[in-house]
PDB file of N, CA and C in Angstrom:
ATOM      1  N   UNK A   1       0.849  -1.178   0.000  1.00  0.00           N
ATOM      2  CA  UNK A   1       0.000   0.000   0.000  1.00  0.00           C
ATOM      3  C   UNK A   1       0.885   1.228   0.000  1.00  0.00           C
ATOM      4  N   UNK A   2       0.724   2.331  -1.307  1.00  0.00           N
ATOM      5  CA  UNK A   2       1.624   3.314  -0.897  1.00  0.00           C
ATOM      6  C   UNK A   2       1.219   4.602  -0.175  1.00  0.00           C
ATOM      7  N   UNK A   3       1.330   5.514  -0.205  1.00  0.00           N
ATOM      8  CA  UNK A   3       1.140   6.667   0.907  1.00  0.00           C
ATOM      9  C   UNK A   3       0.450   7.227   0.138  1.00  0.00           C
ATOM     10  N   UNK A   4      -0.232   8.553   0.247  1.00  0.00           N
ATOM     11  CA  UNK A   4      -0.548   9.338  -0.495  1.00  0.00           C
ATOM     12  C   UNK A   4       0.158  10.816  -1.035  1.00  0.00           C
ATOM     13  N   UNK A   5       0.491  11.246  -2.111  1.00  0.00           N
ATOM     14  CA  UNK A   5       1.125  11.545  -2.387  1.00  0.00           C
ATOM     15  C   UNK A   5       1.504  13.066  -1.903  1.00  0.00           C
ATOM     16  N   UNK A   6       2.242  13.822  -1.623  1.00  0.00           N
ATOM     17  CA  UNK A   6       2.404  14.710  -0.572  1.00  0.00           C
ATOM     18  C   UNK A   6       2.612  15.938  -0.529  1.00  0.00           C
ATOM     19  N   UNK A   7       2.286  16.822   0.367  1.00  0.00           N
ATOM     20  CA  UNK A   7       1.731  18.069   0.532  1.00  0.00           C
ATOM     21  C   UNK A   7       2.832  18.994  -0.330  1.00  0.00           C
ATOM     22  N   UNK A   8       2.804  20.489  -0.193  1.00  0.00           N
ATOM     23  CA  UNK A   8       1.340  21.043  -0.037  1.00  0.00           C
ATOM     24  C   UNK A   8       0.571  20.746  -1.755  1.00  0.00           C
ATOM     25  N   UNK A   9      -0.711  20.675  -1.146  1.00  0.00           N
ATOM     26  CA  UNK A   9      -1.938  20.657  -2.103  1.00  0.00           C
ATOM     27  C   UNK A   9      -2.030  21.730  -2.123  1.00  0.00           C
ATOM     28  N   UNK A  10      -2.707  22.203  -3.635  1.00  0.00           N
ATOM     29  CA  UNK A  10      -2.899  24.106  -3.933  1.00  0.00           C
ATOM     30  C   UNK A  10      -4.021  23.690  -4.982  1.00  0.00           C
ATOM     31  N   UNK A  11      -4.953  24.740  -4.715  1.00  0.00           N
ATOM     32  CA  UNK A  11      -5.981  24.547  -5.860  1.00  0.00           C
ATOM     33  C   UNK A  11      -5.172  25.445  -6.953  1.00  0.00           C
ATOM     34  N   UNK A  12      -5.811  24.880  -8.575  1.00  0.00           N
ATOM     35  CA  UNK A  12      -5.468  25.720  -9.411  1.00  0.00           C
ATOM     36  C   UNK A  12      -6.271  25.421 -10.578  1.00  0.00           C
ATOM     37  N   UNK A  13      -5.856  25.306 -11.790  1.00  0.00           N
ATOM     38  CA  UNK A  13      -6.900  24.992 -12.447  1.00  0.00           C
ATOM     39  C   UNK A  13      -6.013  24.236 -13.963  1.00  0.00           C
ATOM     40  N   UNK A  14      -6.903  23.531 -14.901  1.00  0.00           N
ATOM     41  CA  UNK A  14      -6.572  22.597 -15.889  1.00  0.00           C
ATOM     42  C   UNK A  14      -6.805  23.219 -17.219  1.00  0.00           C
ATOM     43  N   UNK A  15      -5.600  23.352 -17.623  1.00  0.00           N
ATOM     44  CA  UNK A  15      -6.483  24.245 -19.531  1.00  0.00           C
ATOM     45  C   UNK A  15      -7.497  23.508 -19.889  1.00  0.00           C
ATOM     46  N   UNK A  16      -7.762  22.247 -19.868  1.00  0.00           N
ATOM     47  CA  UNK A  16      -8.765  21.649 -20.397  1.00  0.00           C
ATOM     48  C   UNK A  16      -9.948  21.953 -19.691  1.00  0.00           C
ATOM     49  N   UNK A  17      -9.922  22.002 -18.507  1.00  0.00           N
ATOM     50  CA  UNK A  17     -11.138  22.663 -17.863  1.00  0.00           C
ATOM     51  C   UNK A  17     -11.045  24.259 -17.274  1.00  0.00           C
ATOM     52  N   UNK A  18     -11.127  25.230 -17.671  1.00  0.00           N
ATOM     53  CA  UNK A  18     -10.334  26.445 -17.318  1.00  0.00           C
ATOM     54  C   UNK A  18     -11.377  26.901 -15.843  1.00  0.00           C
ATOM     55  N   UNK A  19     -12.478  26.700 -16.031  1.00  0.00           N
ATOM     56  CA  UNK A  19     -13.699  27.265 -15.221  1.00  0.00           C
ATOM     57  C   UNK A  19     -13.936  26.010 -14.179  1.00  0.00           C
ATOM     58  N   UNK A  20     -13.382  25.254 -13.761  1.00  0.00           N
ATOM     59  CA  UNK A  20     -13.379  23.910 -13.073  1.00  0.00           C
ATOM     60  C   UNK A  20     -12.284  23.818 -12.308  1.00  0.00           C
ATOM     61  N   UNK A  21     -12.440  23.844 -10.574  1.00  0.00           N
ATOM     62  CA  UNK A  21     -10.584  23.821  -9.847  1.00  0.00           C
ATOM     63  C   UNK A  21     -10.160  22.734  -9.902  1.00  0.00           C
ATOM     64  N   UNK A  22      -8.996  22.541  -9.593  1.00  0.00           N
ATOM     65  CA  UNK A  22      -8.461  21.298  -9.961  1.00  0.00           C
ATOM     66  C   UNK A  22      -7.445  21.217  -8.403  1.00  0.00           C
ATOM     67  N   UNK A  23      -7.015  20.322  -8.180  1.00  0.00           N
ATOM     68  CA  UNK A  23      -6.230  20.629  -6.463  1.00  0.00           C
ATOM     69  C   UNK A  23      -4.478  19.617  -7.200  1.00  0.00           C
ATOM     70  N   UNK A  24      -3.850  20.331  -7.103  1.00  0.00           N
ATOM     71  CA  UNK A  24      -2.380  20.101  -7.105  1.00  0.00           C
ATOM     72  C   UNK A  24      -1.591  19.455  -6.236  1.00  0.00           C
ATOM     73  N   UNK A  25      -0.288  18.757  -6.280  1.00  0.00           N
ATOM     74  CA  UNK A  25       0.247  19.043  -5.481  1.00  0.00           C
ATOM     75  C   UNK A  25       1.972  19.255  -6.029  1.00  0.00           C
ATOM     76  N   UNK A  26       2.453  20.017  -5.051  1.00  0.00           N
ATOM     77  CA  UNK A  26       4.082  20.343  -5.646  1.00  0.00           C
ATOM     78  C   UNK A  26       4.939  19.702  -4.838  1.00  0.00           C
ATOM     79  N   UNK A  27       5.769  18.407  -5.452  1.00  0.00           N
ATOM     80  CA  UNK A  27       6.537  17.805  -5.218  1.00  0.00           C
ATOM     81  C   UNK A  27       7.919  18.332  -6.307  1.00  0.00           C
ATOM     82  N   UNK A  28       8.557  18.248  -5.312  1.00  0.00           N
ATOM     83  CA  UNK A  28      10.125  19.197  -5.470  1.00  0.00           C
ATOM     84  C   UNK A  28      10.087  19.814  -6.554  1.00  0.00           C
ATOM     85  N   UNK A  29       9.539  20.889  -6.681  1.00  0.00           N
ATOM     86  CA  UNK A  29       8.580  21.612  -7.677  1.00  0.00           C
ATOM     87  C   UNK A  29       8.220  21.728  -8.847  1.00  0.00           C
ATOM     88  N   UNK A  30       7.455  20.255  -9.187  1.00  0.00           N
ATOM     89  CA  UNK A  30       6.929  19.353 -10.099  1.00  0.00           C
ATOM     90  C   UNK A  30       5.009  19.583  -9.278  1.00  0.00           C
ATOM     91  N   UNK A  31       4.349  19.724 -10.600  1.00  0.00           N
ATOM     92  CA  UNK A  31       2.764  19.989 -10.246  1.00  0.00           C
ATOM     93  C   UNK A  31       2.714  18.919 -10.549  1.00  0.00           C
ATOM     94  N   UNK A  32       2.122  18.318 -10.201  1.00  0.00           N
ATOM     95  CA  UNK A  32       0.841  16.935 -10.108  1.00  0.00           C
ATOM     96  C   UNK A  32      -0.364  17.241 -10.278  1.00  0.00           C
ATOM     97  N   UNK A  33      -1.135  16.842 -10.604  1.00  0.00           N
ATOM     98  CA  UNK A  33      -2.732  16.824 -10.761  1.00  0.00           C
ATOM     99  C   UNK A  33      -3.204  15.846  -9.206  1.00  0.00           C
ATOM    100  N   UNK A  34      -3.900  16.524  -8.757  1.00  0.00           N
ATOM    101  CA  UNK A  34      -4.886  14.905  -8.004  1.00  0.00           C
ATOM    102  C   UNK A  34      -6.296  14.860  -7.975  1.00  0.00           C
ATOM    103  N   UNK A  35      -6.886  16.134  -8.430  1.00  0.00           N
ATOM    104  CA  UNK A  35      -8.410  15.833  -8.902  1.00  0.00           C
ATOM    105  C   UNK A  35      -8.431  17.242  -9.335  1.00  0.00           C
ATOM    106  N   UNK A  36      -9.961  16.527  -9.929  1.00  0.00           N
ATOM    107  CA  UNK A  36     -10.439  17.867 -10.540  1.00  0.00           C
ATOM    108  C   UNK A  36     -11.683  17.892 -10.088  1.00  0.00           C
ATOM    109  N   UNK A  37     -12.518  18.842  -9.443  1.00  0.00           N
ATOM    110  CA  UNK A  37     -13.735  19.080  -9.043  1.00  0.00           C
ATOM    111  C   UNK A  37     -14.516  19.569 -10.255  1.00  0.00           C
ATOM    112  N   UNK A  38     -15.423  18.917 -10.948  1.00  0.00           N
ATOM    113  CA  UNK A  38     -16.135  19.272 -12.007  1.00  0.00           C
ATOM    114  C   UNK A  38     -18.138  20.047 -10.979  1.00  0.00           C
ATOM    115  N   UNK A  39     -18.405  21.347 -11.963  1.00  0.00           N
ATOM    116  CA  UNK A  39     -19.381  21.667 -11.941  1.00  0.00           C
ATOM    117  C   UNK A  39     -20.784  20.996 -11.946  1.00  0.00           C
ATOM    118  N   UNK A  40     -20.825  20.171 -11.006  1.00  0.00           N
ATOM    119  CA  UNK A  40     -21.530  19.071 -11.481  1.00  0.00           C
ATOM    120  C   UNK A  40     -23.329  19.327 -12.193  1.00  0.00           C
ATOM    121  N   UNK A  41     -23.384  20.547 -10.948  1.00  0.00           N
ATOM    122  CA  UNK A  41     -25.117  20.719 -10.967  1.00  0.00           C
ATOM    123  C   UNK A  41     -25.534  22.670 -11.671  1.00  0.00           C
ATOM    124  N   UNK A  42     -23.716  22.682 -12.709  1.00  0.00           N
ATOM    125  CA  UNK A  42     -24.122  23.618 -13.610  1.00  0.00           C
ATOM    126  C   UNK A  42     -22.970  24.886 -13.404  1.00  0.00           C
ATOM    127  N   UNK A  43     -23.226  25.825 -14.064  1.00  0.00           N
ATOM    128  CA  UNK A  43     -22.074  26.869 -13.964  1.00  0.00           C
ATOM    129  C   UNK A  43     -21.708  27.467 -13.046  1.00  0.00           C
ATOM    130  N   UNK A  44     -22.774  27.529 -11.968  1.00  0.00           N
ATOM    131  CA  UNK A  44     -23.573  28.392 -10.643  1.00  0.00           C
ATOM    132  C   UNK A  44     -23.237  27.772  -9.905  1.00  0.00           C
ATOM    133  N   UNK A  45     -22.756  26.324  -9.457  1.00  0.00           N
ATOM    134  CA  UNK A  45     -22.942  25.304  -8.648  1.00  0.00           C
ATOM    135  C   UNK A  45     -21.057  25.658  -7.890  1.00  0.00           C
ATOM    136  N   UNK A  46     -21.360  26.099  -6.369  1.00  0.00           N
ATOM    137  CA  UNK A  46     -20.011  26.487  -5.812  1.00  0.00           C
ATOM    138  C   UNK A  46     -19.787  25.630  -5.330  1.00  0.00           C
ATOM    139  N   UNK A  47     -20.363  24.193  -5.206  1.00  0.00           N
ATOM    140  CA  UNK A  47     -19.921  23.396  -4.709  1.00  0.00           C
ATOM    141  C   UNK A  47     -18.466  22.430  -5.189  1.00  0.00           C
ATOM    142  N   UNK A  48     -18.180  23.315  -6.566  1.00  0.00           N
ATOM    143  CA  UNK A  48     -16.846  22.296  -7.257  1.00  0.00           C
ATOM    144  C   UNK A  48     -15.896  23.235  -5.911  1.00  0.00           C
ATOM    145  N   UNK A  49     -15.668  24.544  -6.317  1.00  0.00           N
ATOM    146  CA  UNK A  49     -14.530  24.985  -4.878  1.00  0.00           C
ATOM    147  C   UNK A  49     -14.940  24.669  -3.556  1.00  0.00           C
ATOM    148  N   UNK A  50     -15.882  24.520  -3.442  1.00  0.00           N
ATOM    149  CA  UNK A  50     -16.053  23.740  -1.413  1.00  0.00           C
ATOM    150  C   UNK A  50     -15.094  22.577  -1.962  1.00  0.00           C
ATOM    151  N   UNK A  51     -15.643  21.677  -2.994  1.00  0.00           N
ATOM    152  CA  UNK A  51     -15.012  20.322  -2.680  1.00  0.00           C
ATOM    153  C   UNK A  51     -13.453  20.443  -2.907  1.00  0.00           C
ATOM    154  N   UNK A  52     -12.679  21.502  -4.107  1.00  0.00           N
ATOM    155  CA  UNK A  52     -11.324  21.871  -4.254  1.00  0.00           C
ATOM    156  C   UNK A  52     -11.030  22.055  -2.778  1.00  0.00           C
ATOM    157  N   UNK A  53     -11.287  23.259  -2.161  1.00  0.00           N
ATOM    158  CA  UNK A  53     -10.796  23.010  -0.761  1.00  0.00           C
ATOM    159  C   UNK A  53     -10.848  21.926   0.281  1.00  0.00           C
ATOM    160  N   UNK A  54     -11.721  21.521   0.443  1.00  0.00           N
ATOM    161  CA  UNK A  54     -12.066  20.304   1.164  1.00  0.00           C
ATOM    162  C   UNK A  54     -10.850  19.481   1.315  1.00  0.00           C
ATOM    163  N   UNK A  55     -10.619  18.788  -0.076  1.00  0.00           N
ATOM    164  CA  UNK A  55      -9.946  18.095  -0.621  1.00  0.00           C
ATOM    165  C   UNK A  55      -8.295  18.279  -0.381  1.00  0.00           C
ATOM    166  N   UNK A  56      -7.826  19.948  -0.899  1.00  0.00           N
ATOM    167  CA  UNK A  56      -6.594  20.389  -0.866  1.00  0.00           C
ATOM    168  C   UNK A  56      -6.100  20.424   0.502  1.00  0.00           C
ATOM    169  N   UNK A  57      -6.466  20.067   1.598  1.00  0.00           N
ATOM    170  CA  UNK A  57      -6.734  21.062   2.814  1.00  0.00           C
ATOM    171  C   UNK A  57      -6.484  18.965   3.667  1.00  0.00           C
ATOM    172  N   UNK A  58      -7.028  17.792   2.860  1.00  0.00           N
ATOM    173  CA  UNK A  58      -6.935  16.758   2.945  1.00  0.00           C
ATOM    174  C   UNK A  58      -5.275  16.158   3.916  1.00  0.00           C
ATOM    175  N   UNK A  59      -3.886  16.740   3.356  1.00  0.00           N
ATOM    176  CA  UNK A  59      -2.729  15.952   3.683  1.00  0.00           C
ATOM    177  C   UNK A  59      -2.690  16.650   5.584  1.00  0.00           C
ATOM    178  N   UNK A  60      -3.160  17.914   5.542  1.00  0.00           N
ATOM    179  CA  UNK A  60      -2.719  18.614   6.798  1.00  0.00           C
ATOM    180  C   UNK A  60      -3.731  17.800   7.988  1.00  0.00           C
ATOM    181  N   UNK A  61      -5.175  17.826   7.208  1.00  0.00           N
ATOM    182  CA  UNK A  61      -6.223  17.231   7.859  1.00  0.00           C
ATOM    183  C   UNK A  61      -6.221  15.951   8.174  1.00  0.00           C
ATOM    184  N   UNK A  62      -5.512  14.938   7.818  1.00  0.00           N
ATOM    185  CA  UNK A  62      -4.962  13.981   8.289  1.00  0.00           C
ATOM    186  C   UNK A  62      -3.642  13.488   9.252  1.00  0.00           C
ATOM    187  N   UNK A  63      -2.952  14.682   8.977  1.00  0.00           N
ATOM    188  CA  UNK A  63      -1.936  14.916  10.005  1.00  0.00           C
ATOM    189  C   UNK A  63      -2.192  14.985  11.430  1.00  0.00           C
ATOM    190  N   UNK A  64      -3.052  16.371  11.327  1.00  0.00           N
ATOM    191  CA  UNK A  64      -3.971  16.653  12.633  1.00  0.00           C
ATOM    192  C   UNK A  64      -4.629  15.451  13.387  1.00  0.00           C
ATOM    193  N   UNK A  65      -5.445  14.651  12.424  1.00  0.00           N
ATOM    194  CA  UNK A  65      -6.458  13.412  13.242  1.00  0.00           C
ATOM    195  C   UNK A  65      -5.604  12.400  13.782  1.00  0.00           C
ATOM    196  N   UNK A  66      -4.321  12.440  12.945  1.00  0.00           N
ATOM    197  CA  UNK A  66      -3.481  11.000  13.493  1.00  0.00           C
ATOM    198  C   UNK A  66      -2.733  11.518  14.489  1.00  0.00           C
ATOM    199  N   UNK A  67      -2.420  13.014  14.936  1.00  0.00           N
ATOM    200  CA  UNK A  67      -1.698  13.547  15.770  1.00  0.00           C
ATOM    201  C   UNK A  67      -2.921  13.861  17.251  1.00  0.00           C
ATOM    202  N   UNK A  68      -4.135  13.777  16.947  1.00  0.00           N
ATOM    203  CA  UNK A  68      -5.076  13.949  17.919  1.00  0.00           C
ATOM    204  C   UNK A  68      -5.562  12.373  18.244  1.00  0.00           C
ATOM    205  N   UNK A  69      -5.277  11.761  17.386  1.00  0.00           N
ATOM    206  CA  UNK A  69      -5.612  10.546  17.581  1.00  0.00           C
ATOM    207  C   UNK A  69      -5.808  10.132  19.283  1.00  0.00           C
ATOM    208  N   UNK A  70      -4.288   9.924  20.198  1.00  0.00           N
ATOM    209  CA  UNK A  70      -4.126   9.459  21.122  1.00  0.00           C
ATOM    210  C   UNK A  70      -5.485   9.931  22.394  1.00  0.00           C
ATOM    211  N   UNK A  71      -5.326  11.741  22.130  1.00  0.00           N
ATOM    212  CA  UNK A  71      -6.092  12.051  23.211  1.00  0.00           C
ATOM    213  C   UNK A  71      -7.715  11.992  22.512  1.00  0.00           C
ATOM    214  N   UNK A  72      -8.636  11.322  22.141  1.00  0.00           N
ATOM    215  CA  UNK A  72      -9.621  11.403  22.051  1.00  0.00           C
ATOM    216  C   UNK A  72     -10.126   9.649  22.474  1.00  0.00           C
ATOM    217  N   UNK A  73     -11.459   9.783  22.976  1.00  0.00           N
ATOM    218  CA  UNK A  73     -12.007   8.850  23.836  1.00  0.00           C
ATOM    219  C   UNK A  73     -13.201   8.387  23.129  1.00  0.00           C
ATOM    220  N   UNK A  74     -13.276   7.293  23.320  1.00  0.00           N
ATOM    221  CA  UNK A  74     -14.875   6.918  23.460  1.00  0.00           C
ATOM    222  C   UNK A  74     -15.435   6.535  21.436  1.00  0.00           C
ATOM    223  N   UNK A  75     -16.404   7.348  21.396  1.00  0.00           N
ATOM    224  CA  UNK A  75     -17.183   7.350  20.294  1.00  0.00           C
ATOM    225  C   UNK A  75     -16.289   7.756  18.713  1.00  0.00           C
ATOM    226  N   UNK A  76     -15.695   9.300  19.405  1.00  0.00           N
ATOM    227  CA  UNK A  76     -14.773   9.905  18.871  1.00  0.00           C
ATOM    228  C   UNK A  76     -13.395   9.317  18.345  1.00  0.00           C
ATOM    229  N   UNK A  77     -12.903   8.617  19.213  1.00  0.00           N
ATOM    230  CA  UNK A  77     -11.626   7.718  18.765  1.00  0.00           C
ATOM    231  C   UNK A  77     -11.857   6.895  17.751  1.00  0.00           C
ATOM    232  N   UNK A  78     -12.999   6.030  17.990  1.00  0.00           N
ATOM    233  CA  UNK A  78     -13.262   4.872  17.394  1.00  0.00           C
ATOM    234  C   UNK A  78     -13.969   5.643  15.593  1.00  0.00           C
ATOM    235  N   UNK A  79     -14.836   6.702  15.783  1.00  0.00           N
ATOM    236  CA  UNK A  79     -14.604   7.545  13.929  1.00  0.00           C
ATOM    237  C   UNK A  79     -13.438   7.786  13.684  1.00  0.00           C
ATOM    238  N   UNK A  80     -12.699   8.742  14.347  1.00  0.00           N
ATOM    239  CA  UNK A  80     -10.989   8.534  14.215  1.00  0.00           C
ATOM    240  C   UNK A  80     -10.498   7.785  13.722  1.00  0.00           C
ATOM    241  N   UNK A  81     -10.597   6.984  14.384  1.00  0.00           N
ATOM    242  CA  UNK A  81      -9.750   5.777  13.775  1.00  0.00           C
ATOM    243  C   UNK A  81     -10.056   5.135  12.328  1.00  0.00           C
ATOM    244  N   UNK A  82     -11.675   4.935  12.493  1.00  0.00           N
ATOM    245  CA  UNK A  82     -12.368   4.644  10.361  1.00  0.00           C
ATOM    246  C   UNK A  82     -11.735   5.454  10.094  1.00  0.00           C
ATOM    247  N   UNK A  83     -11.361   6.680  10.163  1.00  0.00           N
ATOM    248  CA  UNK A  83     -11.373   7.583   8.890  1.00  0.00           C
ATOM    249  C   UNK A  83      -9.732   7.276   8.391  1.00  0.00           C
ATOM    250  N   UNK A  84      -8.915   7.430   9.926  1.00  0.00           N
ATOM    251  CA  UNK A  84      -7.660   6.886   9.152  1.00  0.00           C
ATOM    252  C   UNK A  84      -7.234   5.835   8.336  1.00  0.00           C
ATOM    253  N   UNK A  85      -8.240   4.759   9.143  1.00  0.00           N
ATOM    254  CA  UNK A  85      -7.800   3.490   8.318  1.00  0.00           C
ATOM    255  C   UNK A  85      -8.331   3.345   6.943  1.00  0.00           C
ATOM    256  N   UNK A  86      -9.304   4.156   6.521  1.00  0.00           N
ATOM    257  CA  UNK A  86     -10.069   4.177   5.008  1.00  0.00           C
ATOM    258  C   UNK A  86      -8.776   5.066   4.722  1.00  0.00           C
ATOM    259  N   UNK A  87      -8.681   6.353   5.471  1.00  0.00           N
ATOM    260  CA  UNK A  87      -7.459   6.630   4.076  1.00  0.00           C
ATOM    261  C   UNK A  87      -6.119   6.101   3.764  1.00  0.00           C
ATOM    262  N   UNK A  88      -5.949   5.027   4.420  1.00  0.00           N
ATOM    263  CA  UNK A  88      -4.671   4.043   4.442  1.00  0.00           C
ATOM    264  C   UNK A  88      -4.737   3.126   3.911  1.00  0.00           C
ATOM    265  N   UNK A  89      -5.813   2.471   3.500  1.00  0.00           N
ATOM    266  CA  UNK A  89      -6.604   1.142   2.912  1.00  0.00           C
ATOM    267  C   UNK A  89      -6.943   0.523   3.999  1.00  0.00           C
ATOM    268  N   UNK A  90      -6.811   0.291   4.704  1.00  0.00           N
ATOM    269  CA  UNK A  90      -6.996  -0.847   5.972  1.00  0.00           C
ATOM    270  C   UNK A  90      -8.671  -1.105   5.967  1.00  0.00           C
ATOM    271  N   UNK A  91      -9.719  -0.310   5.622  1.00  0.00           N
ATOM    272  CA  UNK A  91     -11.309  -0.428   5.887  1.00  0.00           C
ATOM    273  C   UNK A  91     -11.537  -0.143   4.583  1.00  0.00           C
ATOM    274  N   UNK A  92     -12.689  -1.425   4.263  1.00  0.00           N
ATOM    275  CA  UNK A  92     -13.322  -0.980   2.888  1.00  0.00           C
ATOM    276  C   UNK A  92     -14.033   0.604   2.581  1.00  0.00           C
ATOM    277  N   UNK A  93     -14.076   0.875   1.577  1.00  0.00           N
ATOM    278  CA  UNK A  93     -14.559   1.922   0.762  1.00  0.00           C
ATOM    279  C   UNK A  93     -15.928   1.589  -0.104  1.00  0.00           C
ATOM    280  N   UNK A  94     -16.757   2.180  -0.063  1.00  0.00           N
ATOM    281  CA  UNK A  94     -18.010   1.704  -0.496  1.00  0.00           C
ATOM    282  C   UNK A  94     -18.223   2.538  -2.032  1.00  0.00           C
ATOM    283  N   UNK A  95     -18.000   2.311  -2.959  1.00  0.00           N
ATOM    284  CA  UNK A  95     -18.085   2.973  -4.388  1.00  0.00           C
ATOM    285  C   UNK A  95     -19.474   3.260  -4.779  1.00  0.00           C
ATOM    286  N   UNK A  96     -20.064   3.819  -5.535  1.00  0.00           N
ATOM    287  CA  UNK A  96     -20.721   4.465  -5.990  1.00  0.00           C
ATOM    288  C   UNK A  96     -21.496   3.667  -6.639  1.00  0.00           C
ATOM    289  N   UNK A  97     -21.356   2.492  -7.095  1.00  0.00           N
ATOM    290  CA  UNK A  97     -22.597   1.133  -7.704  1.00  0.00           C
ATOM    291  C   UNK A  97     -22.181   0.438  -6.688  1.00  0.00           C
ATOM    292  N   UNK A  98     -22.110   0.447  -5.242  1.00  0.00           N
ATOM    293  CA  UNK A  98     -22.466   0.249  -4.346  1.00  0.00           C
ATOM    294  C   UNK A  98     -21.537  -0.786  -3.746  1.00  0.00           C
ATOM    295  N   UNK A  99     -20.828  -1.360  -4.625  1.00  0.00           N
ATOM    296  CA  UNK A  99     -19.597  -2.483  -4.266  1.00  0.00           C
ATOM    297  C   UNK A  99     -18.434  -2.050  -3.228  1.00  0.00           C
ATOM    298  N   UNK A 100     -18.170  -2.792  -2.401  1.00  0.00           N
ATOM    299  CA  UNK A 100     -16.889  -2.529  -1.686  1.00  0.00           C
ATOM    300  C   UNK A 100     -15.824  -2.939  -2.094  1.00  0.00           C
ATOM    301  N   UNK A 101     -15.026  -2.206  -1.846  1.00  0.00           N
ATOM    302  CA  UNK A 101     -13.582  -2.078  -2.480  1.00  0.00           C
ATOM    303  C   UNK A 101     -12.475  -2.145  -1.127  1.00  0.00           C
ATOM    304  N   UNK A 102     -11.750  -2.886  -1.080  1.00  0.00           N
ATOM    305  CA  UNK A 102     -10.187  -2.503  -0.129  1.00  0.00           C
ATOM    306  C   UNK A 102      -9.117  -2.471  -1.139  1.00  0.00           C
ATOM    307  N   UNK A 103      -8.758  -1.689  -0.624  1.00  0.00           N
ATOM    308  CA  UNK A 103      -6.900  -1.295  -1.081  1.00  0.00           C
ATOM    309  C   UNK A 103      -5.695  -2.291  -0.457  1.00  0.00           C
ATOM    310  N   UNK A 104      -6.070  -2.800   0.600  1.00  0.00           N
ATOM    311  CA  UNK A 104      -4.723  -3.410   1.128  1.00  0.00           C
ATOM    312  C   UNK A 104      -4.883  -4.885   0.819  1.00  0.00           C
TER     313      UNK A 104
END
């Protein structure tokens, strides 16, 4: 299983999609692509930049949960913990025609 590929993430955008963000990342300062948030529900629809940020904002936001990890209790630990292990492969992923998927 490999890591995910590493910070910082920067939104920016794709000539092919100019009006669509796209979230980057710069490795030894080489751009990468790692998604592109498409307009889904139209030109108007701000939900492609919620999800660009969301997304870009992803390597730090995982840092944080695995670094808070220890001190959280109870209910809280135990989501904690799914969320890390889905983004590590360790817990299936449920796809979109409804099949589960693991990575590891």
């Amino acid at each position: 299983m490999g890591n995910h590929t590493p910070g910082p993430w920067i939104i920016g955008t794709d000539p092919r999609y100019p009006s669509e963000p796209c979230v980057d990342a710069v490795v030894d300062g080489v751009i990468w692509h790692i998604a592109l948030c498409h307009m889904g529900l139209g030109p108007d629809d701000t939900a492609a930049e919620a999800n660009a940020r969301l997304i870009a904002c992803a390597p730090e936001l995982y840092a944080a949960l695995k670094e808070a990890l220890p001190a959280l209790r109870g209910e809280r630990h135990e989501q904690a913990l799914a969320a890390l292990e889905k983004a590590d492969g360790l817990r299936p992923l449920t796809r979109r025609n409804g099949s589960v998927h693991n990575h590891g």
